[in-house]
C-alpha atoms as a PDB file:
ATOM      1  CA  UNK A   1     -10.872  -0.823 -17.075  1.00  0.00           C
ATOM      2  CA  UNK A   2     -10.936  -4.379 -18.721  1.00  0.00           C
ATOM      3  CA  UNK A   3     -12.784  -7.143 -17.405  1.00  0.00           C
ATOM      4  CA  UNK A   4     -11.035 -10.360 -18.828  1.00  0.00           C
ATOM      5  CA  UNK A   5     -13.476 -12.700 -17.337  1.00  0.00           C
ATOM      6  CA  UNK A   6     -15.327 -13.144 -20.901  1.00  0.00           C
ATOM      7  CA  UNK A   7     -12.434 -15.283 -21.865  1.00  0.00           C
ATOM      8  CA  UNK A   8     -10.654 -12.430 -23.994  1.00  0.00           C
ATOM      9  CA  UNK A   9      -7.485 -12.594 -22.991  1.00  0.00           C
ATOM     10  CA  UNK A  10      -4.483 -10.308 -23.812  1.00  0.00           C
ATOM     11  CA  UNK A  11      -1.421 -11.054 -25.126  1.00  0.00           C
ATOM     12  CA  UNK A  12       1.167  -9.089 -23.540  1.00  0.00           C
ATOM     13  CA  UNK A  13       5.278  -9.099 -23.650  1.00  0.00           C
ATOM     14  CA  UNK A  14       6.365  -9.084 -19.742  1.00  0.00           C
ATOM     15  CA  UNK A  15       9.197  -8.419 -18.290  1.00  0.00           C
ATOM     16  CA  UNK A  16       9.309  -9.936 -14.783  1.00  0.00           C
ATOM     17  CA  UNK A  17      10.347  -6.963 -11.917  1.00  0.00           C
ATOM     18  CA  UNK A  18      10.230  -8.660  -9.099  1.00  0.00           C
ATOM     19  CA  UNK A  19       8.739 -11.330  -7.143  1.00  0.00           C
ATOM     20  CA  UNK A  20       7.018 -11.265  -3.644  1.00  0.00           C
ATOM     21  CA  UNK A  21       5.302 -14.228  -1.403  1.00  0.00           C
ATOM     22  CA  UNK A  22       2.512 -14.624  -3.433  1.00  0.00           C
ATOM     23  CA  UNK A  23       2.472 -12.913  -6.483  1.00  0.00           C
ATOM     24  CA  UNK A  24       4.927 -11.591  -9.497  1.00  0.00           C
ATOM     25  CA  UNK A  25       5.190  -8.208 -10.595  1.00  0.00           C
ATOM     26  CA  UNK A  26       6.221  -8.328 -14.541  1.00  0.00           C
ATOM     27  CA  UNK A  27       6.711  -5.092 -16.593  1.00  0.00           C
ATOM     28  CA  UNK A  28       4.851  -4.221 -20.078  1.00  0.00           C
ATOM     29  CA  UNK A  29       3.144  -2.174 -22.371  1.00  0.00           C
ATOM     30  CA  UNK A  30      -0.502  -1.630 -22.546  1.00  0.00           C
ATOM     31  CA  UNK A  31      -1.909   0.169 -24.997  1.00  0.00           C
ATOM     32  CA  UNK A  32       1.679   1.831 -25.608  1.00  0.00           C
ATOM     33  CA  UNK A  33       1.574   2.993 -21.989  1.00  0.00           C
ATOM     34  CA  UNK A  34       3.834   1.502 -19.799  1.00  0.00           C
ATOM     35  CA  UNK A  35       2.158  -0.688 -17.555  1.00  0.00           C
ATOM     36  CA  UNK A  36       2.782  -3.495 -15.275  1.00  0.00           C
ATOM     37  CA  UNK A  37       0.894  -6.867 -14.316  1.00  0.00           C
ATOM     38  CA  UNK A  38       0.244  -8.264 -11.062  1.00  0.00           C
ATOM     39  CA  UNK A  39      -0.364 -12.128 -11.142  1.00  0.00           C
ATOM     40  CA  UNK A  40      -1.250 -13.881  -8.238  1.00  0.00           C
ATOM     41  CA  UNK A  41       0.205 -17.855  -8.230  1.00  0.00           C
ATOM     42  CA  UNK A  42      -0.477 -20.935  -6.788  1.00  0.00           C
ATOM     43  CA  UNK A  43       0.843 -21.944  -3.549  1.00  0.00           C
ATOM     44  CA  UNK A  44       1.267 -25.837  -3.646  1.00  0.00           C
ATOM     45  CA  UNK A  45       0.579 -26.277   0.189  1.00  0.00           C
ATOM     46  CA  UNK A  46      -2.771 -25.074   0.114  1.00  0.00           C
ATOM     47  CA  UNK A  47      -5.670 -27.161  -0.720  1.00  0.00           C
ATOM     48  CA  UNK A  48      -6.377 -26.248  -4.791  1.00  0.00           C
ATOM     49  CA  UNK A  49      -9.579 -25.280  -4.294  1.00  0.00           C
ATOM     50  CA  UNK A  50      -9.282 -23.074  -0.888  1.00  0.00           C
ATOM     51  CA  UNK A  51      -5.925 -21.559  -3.210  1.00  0.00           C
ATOM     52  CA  UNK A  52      -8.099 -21.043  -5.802  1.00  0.00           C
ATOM     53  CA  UNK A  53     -10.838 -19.087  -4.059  1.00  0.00           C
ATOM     54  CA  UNK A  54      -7.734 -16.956  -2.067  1.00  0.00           C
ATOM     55  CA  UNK A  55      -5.903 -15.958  -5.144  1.00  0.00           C
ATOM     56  CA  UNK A  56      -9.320 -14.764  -6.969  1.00  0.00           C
ATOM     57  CA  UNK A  57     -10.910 -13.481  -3.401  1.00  0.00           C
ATOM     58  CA  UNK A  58      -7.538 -11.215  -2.951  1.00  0.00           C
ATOM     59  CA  UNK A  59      -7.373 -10.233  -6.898  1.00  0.00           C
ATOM     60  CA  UNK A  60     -10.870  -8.842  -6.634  1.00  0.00           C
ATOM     61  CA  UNK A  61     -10.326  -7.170  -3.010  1.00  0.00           C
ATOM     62  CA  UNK A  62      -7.035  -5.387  -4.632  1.00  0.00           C
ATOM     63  CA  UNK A  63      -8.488  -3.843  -7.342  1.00  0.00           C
ATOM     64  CA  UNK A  64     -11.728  -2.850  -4.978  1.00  0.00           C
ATOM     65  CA  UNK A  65      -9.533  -1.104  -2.862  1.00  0.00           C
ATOM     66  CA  UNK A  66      -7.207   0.866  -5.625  1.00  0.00           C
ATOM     67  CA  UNK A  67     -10.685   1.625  -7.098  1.00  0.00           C
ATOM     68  CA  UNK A  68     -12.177   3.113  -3.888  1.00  0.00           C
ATOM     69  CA  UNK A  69      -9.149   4.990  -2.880  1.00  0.00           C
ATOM     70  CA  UNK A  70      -9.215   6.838  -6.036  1.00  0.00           C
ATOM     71  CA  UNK A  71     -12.665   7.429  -5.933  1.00  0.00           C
ATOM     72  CA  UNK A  72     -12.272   8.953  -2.524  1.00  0.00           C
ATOM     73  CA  UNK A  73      -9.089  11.428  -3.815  1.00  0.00           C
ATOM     74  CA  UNK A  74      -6.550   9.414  -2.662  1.00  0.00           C
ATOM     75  CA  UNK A  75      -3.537   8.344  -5.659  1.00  0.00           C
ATOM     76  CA  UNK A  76      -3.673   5.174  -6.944  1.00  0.00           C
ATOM     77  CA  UNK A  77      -2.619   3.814 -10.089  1.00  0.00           C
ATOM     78  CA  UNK A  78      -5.189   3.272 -13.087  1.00  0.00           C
ATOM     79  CA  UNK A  79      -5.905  -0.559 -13.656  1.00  0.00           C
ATOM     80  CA  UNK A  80      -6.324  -0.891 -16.855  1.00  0.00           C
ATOM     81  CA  UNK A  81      -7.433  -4.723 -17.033  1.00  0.00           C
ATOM     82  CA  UNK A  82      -8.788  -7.406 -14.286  1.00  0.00           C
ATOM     83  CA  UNK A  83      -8.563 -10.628 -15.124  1.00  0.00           C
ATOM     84  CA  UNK A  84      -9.882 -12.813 -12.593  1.00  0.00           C
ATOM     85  CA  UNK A  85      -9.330 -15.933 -14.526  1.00  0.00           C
ATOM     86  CA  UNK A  86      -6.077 -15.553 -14.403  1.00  0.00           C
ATOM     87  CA  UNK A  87      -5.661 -13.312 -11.490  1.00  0.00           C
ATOM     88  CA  UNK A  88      -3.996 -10.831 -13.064  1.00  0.00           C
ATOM     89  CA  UNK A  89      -4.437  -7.103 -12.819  1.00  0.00           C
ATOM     90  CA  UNK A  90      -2.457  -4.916 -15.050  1.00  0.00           C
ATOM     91  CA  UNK A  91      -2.185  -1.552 -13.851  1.00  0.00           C
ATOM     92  CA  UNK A  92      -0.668   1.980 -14.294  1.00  0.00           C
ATOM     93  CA  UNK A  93       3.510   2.159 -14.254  1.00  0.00           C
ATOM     94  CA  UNK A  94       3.474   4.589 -11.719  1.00  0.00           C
ATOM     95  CA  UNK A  95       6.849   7.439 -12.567  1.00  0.00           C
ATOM     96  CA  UNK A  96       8.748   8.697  -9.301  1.00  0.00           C
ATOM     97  CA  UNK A  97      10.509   7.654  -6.367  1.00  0.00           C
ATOM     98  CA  UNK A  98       9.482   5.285  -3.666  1.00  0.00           C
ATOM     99  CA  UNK A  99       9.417   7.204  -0.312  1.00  0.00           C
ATOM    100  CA  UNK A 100      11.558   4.840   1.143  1.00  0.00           C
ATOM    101  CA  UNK A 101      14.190   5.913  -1.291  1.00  0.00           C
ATOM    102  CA  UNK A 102      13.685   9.266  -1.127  1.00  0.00           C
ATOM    103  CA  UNK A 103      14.064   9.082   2.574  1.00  0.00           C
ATOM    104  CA  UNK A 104      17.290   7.251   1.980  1.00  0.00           C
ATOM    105  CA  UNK A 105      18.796  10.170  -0.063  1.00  0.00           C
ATOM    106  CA  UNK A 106      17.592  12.670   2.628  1.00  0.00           C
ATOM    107  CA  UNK A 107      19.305  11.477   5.107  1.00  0.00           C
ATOM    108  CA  UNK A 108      22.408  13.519   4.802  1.00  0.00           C
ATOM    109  CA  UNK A 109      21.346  16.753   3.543  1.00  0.00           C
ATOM    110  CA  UNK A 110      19.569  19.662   5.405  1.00  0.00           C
ATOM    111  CA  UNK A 111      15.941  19.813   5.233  1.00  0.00           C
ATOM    112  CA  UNK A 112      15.892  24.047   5.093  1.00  0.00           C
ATOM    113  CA  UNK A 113      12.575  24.370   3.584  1.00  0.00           C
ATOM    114  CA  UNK A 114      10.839  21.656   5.710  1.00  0.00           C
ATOM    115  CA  UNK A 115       9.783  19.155   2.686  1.00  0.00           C
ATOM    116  CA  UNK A 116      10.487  16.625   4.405  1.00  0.00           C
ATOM    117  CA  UNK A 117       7.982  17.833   7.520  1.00  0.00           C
ATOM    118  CA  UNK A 118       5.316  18.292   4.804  1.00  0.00           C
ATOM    119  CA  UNK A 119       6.005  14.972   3.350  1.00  0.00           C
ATOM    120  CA  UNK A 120       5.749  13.102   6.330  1.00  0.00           C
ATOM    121  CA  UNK A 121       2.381  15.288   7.437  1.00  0.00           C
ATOM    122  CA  UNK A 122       0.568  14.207   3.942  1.00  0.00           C
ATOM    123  CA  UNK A 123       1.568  10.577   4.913  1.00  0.00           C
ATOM    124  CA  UNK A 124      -0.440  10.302   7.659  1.00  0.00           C
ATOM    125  CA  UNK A 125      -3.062  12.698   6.412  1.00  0.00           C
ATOM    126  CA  UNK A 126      -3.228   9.852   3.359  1.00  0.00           C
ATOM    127  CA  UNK A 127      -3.400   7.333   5.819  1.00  0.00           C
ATOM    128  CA  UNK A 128      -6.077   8.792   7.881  1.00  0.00           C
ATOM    129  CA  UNK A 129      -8.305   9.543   4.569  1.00  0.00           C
ATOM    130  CA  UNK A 130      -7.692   6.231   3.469  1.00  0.00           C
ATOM    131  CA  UNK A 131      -8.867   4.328   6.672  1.00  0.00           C
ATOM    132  CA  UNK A 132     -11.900   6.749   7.016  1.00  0.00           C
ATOM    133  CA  UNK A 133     -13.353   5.387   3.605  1.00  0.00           C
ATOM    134  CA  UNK A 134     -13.236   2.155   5.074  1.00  0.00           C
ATOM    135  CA  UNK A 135      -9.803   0.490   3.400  1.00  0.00           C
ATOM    136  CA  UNK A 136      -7.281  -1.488   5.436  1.00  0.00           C
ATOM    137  CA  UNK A 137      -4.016  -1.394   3.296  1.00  0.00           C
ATOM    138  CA  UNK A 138      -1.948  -4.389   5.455  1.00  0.00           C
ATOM    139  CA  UNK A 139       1.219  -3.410   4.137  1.00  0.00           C
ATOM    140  CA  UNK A 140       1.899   0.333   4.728  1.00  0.00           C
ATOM    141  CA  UNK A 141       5.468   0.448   4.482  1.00  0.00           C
ATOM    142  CA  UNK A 142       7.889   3.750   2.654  1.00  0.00           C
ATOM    143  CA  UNK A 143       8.458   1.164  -0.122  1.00  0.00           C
ATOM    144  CA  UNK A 144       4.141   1.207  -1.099  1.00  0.00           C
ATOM    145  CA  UNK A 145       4.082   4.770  -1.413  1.00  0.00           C
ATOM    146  CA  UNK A 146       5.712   6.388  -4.578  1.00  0.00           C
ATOM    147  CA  UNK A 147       6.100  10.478  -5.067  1.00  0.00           C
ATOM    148  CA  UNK A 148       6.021  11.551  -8.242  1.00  0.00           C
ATOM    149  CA  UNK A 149       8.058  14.512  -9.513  1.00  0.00           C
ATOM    150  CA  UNK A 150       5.777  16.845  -9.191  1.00  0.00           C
ATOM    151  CA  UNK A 151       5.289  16.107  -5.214  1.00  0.00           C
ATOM    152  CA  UNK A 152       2.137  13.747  -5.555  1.00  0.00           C
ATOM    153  CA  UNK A 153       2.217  10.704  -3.442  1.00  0.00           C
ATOM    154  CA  UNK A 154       1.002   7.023  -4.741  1.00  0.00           C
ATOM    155  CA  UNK A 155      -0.079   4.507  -2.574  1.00  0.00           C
ATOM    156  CA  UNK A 156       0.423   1.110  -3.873  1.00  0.00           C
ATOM    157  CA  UNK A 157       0.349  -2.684  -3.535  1.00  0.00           C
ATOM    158  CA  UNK A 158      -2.880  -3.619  -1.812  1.00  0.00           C
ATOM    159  CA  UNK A 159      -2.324  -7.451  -2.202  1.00  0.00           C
ATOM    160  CA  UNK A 160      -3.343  -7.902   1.611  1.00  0.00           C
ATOM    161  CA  UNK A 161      -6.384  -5.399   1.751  1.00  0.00           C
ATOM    162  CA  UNK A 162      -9.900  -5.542   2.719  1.00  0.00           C
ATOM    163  CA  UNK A 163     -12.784  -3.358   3.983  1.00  0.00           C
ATOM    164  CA  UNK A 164     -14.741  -2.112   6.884  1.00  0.00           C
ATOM    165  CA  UNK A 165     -11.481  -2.761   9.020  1.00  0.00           C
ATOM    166  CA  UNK A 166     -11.577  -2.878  12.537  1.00  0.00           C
ATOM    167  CA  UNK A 167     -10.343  -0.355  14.696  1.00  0.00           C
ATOM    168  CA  UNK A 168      -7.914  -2.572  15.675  1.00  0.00           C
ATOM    169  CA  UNK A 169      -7.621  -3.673  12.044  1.00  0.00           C
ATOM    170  CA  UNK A 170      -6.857  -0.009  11.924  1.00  0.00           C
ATOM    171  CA  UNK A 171      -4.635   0.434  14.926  1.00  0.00           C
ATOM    172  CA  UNK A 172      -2.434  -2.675  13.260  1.00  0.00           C
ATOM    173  CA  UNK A 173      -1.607  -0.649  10.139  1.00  0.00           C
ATOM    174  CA  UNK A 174      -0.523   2.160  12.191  1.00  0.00           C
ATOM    175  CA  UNK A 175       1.916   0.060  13.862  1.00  0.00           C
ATOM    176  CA  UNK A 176       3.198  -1.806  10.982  1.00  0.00           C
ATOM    177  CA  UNK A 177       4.380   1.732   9.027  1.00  0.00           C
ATOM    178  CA  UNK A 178       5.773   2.999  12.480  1.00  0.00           C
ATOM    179  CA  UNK A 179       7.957  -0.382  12.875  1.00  0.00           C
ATOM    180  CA  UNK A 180       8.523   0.175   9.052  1.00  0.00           C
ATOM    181  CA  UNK A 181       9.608   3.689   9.604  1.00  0.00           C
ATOM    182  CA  UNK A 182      11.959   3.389  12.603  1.00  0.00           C
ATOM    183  CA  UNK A 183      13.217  -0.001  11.173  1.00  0.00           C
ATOM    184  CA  UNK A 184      14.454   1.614   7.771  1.00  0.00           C
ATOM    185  CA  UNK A 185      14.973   5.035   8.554  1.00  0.00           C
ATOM    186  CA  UNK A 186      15.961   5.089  11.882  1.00  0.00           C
ATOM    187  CA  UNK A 187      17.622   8.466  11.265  1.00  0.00           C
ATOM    188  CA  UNK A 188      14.639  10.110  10.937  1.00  0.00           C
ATOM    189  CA  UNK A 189      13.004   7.952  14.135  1.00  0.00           C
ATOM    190  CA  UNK A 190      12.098  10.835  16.121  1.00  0.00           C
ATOM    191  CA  UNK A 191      10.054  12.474  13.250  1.00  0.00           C
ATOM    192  CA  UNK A 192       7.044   9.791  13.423  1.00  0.00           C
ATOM    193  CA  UNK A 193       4.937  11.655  15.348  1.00  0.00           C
ATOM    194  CA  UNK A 194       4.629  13.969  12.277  1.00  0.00           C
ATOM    195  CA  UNK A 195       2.975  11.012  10.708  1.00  0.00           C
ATOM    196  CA  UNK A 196       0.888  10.606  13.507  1.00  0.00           C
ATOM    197  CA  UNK A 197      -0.014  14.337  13.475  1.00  0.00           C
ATOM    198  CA  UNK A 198      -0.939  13.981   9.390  1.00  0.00           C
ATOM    199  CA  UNK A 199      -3.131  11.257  10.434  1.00  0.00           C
ATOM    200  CA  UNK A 200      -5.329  12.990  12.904  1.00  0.00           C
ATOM    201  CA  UNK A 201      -5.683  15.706  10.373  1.00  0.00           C
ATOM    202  CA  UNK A 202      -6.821  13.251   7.712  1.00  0.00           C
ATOM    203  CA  UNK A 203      -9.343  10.911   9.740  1.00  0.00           C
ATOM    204  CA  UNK A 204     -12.881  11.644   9.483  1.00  0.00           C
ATOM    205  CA  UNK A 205     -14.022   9.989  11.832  1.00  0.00           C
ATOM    206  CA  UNK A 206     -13.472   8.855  15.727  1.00  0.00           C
ATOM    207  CA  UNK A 207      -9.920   9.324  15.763  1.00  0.00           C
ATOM    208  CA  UNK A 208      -9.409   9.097  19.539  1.00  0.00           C
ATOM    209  CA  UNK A 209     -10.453   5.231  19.181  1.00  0.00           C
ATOM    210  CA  UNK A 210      -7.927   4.917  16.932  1.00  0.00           C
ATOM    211  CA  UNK A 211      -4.704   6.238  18.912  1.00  0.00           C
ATOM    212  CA  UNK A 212      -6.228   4.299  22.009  1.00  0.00           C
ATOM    213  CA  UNK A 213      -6.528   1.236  20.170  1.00  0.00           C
ATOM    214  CA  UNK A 214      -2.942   2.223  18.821  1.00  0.00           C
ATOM    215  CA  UNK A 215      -0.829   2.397  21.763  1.00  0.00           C
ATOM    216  CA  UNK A 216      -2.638  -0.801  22.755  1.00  0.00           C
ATOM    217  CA  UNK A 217      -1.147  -2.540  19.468  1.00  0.00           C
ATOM    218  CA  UNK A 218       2.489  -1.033  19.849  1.00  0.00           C
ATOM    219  CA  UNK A 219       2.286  -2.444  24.362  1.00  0.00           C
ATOM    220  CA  UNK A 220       1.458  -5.835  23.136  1.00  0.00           C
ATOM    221  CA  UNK A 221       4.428  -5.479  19.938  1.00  0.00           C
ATOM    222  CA  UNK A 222       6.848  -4.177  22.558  1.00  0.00           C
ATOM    223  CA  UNK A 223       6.179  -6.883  24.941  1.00  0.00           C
ATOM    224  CA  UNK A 224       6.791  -9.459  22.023  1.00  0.00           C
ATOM    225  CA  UNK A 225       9.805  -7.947  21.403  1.00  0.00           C
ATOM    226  CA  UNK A 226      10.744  -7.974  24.989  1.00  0.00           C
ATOM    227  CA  UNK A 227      10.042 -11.551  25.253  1.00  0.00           C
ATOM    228  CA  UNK A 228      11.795 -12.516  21.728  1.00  0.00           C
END
């Protein structure tokens, strides 16, 4: 990995892919691998320095996270350059399918040798690894995880990570893929506990905690959602 901090910067051809609430997602090549950048940008209604620190604070927590997943086993793409300068980080173009559209082509076709049971079972075992080495992902939706064609799954887009999460930091996550899930796929609603089952398989730790602090999180969203 590149650290662009010494002022070396790289001149790159991008291609911009789409654009979220606080940060652009260009393609390119790096290297002559195809690659794409993340770049954080400036939200006029915060103060310039507090943006400042936030765009550089949530660069550096990004690529900490992708780095630790990996390290703990868990996909993630290579980054092949940080620049916290420009808070940038250009990254491996991951090749596959997001889950979300796989899920979307499933839909009407039989599921006779059960891949989409197994699918759904390393999703929460991924999950479960991933908050056991201490990394709250913040957007865990079928659209941030990618399969590749030979099976492997990706997770991506950590722009609202950080560490040591709660276990209600924990808990949250949880409920934001299961609102995700049934939301988008409601056709496969009833096949979220499989998740659920993949992630007490892949948490290492106090996983009890967890599911308490869990069905705490989805009472108080169903009572929102009650009250409108």
């Amino acid at each position: 990995m590149t650290d662009c901090n010494s002022h070396t910067y790289l001149i790159l051809i991008m291609e911009l892919y789409k654009q979220g609430a606080e940060s652009k997602i260009f393609t390119t090549t790096f290297s002559d691998r195809k690659a794409i950048v993340k770049e954080r940008f400036s939200r006029q209604y915060r103060n310039k320095l507090l943006d400042l620190n936030i765009r550089k604070e949530r660069t550096k927590a990004e690529a900490k996270a992708i780095l630790k997943c990996k390290q703990g086993g868990i996909a993630t793409p290579v980054i092949y350059s940080l620049d916290l300068n420009d808070y940038k980080i250009i990254m491996e173009h991951i090749n596959g399918q997001t889950v979300n559209d796989y899920l979307t082509n499933m839909k009407d076709k039989p599921d006779d040798n059960g891949n989409l049971t197994k699918l759904l079972i390393n999703i929460g075992s991924i999950i479960g690894k991933m908050h056991s080495l201490g990394v709250f992902h913040g957007d865990l939706t079928t659209s941030n995880i990618i399969q590749k064609d030979d099976g492997t799954l990706v997770l991506i887009d950590f722009g609202l990570s950080h560490f040591n999460p709660s276990i209600e930091d924990k808990a949250v996550d949880l409920y934001v893929l299961e609102r995700a899930f049934i939301s988008t796929h409601s056709y496969f609603s009833h096949l979220h506990p499989v998740i659920m089952d993949g992630y007490k398989n892949g948490y290492e730790l106090d996983v009890k905690a967890v599911l308490n602090q869990y069905q705490n999180v989805r009472g108080r969203g169903r009572k929102r959602l009650m009250i409108g």
